[in-house]
PDB file of N, CA and C in Angstrom:
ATOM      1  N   UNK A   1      33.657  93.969  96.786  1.00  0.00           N
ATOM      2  CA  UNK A   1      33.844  92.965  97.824  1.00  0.00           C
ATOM      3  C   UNK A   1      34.346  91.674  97.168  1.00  0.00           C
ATOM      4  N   UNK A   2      35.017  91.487  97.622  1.00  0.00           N
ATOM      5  CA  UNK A   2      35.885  89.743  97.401  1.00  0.00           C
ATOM      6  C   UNK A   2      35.049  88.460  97.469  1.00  0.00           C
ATOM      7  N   UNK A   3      34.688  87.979  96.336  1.00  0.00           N
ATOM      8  CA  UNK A   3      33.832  86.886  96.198  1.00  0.00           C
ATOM      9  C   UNK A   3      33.460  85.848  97.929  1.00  0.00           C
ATOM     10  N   UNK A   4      34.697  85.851  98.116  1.00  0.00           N
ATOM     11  CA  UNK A   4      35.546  84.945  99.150  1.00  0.00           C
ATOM     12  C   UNK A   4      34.797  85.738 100.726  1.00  0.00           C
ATOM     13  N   UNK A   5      34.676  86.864 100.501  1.00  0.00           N
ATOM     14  CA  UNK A   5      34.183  87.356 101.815  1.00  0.00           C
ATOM     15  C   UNK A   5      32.902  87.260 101.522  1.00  0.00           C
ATOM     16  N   UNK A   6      32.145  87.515 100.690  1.00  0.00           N
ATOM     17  CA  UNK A   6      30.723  87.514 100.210  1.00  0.00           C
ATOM     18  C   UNK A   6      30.190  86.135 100.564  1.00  0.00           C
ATOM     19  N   UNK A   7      30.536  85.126 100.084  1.00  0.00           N
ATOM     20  CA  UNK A   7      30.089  83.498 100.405  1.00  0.00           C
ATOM     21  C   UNK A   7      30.734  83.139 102.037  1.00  0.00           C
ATOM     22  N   UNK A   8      31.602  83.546 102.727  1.00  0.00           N
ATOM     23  CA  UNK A   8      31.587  83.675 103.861  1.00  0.00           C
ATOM     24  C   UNK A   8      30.254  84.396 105.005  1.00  0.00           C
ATOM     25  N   UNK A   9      30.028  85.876 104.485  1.00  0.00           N
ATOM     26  CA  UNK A   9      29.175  86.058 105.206  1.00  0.00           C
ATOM     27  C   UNK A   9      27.791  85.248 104.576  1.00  0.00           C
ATOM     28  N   UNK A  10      27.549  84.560 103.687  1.00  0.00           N
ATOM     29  CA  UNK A  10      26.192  83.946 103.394  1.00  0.00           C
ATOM     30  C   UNK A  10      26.779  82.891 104.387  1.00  0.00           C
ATOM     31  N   UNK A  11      27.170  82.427 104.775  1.00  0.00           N
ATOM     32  CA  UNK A  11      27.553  81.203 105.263  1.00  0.00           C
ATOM     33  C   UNK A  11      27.962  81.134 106.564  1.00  0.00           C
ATOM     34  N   UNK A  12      27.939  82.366 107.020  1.00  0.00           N
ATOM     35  CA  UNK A  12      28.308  82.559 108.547  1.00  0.00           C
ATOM     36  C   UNK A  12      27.456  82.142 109.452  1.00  0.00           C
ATOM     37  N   UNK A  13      26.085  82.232 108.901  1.00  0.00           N
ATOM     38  CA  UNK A  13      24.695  82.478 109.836  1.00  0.00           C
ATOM     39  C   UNK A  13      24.739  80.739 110.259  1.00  0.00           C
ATOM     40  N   UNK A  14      24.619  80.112 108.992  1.00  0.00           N
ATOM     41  CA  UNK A  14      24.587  78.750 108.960  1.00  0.00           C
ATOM     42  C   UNK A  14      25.479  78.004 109.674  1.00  0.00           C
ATOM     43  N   UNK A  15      26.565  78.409 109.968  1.00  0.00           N
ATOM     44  CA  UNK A  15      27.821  77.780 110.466  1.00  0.00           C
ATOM     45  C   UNK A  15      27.546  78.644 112.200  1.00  0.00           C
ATOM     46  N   UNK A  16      27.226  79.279 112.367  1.00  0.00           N
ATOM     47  CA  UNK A  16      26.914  79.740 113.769  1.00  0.00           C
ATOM     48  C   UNK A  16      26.009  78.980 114.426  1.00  0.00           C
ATOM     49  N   UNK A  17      25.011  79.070 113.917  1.00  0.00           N
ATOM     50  CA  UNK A  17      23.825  78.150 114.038  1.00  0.00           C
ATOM     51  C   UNK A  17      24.519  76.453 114.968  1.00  0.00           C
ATOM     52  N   UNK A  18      25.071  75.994 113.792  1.00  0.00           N
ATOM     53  CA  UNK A  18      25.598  74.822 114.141  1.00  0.00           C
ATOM     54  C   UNK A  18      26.607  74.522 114.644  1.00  0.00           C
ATOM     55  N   UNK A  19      27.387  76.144 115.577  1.00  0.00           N
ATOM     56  CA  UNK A  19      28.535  75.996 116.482  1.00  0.00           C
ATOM     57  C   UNK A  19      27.386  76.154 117.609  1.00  0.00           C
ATOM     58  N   UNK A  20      26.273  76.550 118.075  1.00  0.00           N
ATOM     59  CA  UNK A  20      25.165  76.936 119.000  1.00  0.00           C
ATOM     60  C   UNK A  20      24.310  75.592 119.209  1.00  0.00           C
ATOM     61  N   UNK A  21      24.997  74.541 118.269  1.00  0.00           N
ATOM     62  CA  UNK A  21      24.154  73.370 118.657  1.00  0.00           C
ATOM     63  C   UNK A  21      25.315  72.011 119.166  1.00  0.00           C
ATOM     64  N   UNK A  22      26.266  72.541 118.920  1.00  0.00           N
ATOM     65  CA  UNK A  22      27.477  71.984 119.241  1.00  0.00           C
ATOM     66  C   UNK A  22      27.846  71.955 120.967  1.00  0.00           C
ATOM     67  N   UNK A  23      27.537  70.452 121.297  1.00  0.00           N
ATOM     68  CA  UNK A  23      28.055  70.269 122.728  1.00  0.00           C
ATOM     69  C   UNK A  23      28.864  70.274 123.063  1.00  0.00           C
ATOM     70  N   UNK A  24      30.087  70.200 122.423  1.00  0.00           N
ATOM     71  CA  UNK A  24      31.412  70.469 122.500  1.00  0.00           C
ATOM     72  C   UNK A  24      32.143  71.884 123.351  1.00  0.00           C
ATOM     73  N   UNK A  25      31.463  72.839 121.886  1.00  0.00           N
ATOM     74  CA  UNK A  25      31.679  74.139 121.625  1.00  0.00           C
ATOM     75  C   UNK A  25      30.836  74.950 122.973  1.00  0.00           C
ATOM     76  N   UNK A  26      29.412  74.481 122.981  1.00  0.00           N
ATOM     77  CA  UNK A  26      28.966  74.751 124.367  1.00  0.00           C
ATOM     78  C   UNK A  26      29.535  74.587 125.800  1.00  0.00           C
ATOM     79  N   UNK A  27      30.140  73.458 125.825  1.00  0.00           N
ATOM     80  CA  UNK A  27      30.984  73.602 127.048  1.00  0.00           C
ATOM     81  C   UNK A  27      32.561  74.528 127.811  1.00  0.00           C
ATOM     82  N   UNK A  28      32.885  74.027 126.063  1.00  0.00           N
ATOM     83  CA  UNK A  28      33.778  75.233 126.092  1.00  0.00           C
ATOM     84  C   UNK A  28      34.218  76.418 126.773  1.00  0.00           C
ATOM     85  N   UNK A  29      32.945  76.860 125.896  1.00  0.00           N
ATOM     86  CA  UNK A  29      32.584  78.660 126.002  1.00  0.00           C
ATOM     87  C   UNK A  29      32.055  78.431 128.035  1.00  0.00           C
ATOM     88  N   UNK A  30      31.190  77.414 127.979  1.00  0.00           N
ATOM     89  CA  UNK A  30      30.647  77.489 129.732  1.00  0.00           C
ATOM     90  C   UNK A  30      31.945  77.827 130.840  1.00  0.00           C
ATOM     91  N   UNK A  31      32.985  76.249 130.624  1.00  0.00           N
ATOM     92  CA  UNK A  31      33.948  76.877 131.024  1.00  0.00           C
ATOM     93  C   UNK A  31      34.937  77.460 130.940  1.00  0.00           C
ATOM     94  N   UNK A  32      35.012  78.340 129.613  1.00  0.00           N
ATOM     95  CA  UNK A  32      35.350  79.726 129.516  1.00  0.00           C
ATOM     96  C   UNK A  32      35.365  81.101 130.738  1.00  0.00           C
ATOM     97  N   UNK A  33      33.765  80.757 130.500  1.00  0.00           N
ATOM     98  CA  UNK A  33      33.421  81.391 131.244  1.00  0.00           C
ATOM     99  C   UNK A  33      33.349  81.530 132.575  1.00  0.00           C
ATOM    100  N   UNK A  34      33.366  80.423 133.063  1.00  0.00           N
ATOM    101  CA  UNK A  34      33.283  80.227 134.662  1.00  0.00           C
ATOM    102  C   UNK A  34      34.883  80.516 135.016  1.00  0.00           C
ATOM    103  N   UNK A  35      35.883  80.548 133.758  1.00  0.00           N
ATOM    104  CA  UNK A  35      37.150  80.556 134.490  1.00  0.00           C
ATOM    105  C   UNK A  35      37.433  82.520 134.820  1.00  0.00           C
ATOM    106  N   UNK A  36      36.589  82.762 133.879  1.00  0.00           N
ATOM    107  CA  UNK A  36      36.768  84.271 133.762  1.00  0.00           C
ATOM    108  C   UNK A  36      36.309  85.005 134.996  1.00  0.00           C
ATOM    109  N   UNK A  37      35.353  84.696 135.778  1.00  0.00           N
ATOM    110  CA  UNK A  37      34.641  84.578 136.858  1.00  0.00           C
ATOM    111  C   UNK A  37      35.768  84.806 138.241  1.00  0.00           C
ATOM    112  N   UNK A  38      36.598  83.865 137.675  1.00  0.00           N
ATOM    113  CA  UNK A  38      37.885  84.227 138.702  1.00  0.00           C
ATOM    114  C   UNK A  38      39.098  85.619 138.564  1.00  0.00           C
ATOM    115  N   UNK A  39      38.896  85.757 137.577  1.00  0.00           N
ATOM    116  CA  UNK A  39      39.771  86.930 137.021  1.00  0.00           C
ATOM    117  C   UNK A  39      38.930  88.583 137.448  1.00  0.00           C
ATOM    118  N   UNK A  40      39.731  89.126 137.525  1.00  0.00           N
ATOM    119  CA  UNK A  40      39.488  90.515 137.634  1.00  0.00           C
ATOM    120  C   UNK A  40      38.452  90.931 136.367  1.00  0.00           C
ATOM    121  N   UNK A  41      37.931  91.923 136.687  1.00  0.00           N
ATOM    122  CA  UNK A  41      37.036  92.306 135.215  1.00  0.00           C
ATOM    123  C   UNK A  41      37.841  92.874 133.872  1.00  0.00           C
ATOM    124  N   UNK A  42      38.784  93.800 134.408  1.00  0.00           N
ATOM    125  CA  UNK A  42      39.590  93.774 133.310  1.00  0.00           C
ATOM    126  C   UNK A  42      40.739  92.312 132.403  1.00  0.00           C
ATOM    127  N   UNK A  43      41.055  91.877 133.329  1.00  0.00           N
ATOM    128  CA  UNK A  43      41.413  90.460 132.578  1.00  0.00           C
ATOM    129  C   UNK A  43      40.167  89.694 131.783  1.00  0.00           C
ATOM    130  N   UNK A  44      39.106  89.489 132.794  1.00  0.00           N
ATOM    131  CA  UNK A  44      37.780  88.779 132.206  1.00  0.00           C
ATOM    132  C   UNK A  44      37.440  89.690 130.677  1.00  0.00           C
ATOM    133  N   UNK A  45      37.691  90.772 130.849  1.00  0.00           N
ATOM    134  CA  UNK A  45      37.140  91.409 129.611  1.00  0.00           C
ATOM    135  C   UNK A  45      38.423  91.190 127.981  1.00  0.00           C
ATOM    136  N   UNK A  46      39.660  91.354 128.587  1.00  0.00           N
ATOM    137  CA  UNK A  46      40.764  90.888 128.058  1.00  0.00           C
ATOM    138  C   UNK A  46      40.272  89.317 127.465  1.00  0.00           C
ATOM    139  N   UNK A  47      40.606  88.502 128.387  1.00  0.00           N
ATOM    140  CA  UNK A  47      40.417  87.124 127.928  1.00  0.00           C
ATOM    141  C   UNK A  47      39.253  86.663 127.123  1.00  0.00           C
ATOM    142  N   UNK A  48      37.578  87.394 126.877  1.00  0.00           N
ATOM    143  CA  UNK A  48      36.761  87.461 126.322  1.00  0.00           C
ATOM    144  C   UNK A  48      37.768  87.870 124.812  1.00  0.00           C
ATOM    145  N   UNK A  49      37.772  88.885 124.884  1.00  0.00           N
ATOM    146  CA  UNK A  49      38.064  89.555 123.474  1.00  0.00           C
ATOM    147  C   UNK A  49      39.182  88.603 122.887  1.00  0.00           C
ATOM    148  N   UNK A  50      40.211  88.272 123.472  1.00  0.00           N
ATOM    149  CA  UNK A  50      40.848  87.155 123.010  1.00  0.00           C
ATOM    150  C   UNK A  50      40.648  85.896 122.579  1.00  0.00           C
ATOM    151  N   UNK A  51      39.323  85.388 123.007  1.00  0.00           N
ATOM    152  CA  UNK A  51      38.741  84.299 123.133  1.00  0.00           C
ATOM    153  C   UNK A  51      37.945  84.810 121.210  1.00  0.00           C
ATOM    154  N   UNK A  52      37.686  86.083 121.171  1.00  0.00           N
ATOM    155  CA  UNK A  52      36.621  86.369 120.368  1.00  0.00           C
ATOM    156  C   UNK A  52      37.660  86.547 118.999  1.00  0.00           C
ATOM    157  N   UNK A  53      38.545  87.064 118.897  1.00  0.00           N
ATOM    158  CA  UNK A  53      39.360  87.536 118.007  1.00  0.00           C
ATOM    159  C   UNK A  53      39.710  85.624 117.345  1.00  0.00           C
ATOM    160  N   UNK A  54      40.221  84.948 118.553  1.00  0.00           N
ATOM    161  CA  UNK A  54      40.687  83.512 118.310  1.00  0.00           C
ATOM    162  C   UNK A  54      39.543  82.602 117.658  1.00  0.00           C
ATOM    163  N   UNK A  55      38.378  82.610 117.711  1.00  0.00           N
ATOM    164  CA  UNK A  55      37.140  82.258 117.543  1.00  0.00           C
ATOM    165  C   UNK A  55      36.771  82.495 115.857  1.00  0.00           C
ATOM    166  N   UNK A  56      37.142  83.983 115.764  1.00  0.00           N
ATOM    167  CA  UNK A  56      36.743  84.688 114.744  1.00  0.00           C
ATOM    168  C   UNK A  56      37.719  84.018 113.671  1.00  0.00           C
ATOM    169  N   UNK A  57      38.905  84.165 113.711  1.00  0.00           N
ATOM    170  CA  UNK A  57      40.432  83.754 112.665  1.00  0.00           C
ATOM    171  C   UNK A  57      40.167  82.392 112.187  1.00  0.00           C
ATOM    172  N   UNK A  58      39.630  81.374 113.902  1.00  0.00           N
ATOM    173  CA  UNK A  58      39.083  80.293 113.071  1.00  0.00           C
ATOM    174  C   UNK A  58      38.387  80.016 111.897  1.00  0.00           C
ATOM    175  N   UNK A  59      36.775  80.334 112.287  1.00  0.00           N
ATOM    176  CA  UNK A  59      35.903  80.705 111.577  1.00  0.00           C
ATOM    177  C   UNK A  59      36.309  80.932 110.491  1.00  0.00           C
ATOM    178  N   UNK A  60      36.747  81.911 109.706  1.00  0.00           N
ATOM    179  CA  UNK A  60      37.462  82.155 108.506  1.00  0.00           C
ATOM    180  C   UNK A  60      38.130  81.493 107.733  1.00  0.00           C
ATOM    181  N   UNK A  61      39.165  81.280 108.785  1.00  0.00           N
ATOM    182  CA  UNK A  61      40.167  80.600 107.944  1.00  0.00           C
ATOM    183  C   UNK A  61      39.282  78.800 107.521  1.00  0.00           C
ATOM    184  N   UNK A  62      38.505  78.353 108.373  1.00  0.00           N
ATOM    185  CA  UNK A  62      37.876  77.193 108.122  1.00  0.00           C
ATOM    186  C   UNK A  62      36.893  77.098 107.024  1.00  0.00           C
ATOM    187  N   UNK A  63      36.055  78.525 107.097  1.00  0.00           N
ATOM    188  CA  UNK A  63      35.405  78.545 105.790  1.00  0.00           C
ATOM    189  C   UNK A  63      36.154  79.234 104.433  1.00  0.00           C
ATOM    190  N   UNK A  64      37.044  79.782 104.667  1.00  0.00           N
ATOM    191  CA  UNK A  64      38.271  80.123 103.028  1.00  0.00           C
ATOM    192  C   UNK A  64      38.607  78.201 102.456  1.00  0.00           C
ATOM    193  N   UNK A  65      38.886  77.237 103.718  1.00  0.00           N
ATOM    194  CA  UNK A  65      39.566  76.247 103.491  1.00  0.00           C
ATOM    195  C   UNK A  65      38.485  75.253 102.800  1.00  0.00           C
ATOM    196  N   UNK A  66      37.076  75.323 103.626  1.00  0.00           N
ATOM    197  CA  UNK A  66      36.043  74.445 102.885  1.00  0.00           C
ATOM    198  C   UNK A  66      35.761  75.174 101.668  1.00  0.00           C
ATOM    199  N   UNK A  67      35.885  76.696 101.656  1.00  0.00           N
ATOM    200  CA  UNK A  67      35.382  77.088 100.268  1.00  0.00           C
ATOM    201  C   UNK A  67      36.247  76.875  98.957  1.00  0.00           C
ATOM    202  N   UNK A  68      37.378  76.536  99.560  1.00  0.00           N
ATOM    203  CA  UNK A  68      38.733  76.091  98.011  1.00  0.00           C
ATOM    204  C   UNK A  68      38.372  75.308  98.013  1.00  0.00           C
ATOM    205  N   UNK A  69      37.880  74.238  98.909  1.00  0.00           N
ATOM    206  CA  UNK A  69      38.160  72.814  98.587  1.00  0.00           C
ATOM    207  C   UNK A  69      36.921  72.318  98.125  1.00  0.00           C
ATOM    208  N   UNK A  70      35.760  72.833  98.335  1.00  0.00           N
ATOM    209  CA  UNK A  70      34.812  72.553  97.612  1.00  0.00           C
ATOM    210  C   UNK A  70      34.830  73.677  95.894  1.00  0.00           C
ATOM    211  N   UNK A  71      35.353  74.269  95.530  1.00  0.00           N
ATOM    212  CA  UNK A  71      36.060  74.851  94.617  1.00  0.00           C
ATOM    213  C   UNK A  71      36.598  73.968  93.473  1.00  0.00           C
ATOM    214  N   UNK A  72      37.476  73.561  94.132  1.00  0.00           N
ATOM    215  CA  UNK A  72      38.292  72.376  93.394  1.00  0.00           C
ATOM    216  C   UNK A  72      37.724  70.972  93.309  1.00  0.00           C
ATOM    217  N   UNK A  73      36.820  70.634  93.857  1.00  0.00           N
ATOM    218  CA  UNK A  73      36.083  69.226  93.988  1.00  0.00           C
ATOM    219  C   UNK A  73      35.245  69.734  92.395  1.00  0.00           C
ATOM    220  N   UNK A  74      34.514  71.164  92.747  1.00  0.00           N
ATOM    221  CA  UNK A  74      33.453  71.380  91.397  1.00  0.00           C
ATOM    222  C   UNK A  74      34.448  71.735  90.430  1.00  0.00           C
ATOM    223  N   UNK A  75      35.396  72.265  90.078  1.00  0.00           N
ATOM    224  CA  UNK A  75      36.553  72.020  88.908  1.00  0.00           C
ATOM    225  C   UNK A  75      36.601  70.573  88.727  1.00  0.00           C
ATOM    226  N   UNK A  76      36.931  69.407  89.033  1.00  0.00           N
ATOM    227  CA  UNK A  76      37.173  68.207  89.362  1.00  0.00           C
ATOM    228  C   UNK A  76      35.787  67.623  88.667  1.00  0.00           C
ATOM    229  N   UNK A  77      34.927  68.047  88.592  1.00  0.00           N
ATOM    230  CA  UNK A  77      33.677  66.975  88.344  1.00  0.00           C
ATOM    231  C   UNK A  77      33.079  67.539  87.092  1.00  0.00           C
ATOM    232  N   UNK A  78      33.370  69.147  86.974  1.00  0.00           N
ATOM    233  CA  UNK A  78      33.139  69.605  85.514  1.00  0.00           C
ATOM    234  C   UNK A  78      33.998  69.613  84.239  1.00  0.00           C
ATOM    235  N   UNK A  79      35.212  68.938  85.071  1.00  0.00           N
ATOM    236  CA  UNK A  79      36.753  68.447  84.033  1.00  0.00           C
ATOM    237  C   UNK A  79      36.213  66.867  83.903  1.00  0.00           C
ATOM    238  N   UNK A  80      35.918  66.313  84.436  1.00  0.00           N
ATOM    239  CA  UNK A  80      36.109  64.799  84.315  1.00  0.00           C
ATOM    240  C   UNK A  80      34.496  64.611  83.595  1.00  0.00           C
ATOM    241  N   UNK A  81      33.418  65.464  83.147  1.00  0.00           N
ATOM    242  CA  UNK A  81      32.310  65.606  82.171  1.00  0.00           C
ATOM    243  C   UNK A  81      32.720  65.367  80.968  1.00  0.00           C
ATOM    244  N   UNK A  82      33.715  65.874  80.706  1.00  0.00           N
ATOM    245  CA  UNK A  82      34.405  66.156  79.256  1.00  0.00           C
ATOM    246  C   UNK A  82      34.662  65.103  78.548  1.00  0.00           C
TER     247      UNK A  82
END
């Protein structure tokens, strides 16, 4: 397994957590949902999974981006020891 996916899933739980406390992100998803409500079930189920796939790519790609960059901050502070 790829270092990179390994410190992702340690880090998923934590970062979920604090999208579940997020008022933002809560409303969102609410009216997400209430729009889906109008849609047929097969669209509603469509637009879920789309919603989930889009959700997911984030996620990732946000923690690959904090994990270089906190990467390079600790290169940065164990070069400038020297």
């Amino acid at each position: 397994m790829d270092i990179l996916d390994e410190l992702i899933d340690k880090f998923a739980m934590t970062l979920d957590s604090e999208l579940c406390n997020n008022a933002d992100y809560l409303k969102a998803t609410a009216l997400i949902h209430e729009l889906s409500r109008e849609l047929t079930a097969e669209q509603a189920k469509e637009l879920e999974d789309n919603l989930g796939r889009l959700t997911l790519a984030v996620f990732n790609a946000g923690i690959r981006s904090g994990l270089r960059l906190g990467a390079k901050i600790a290169v940065g502070l164990i070069s400038s020891d020297k």
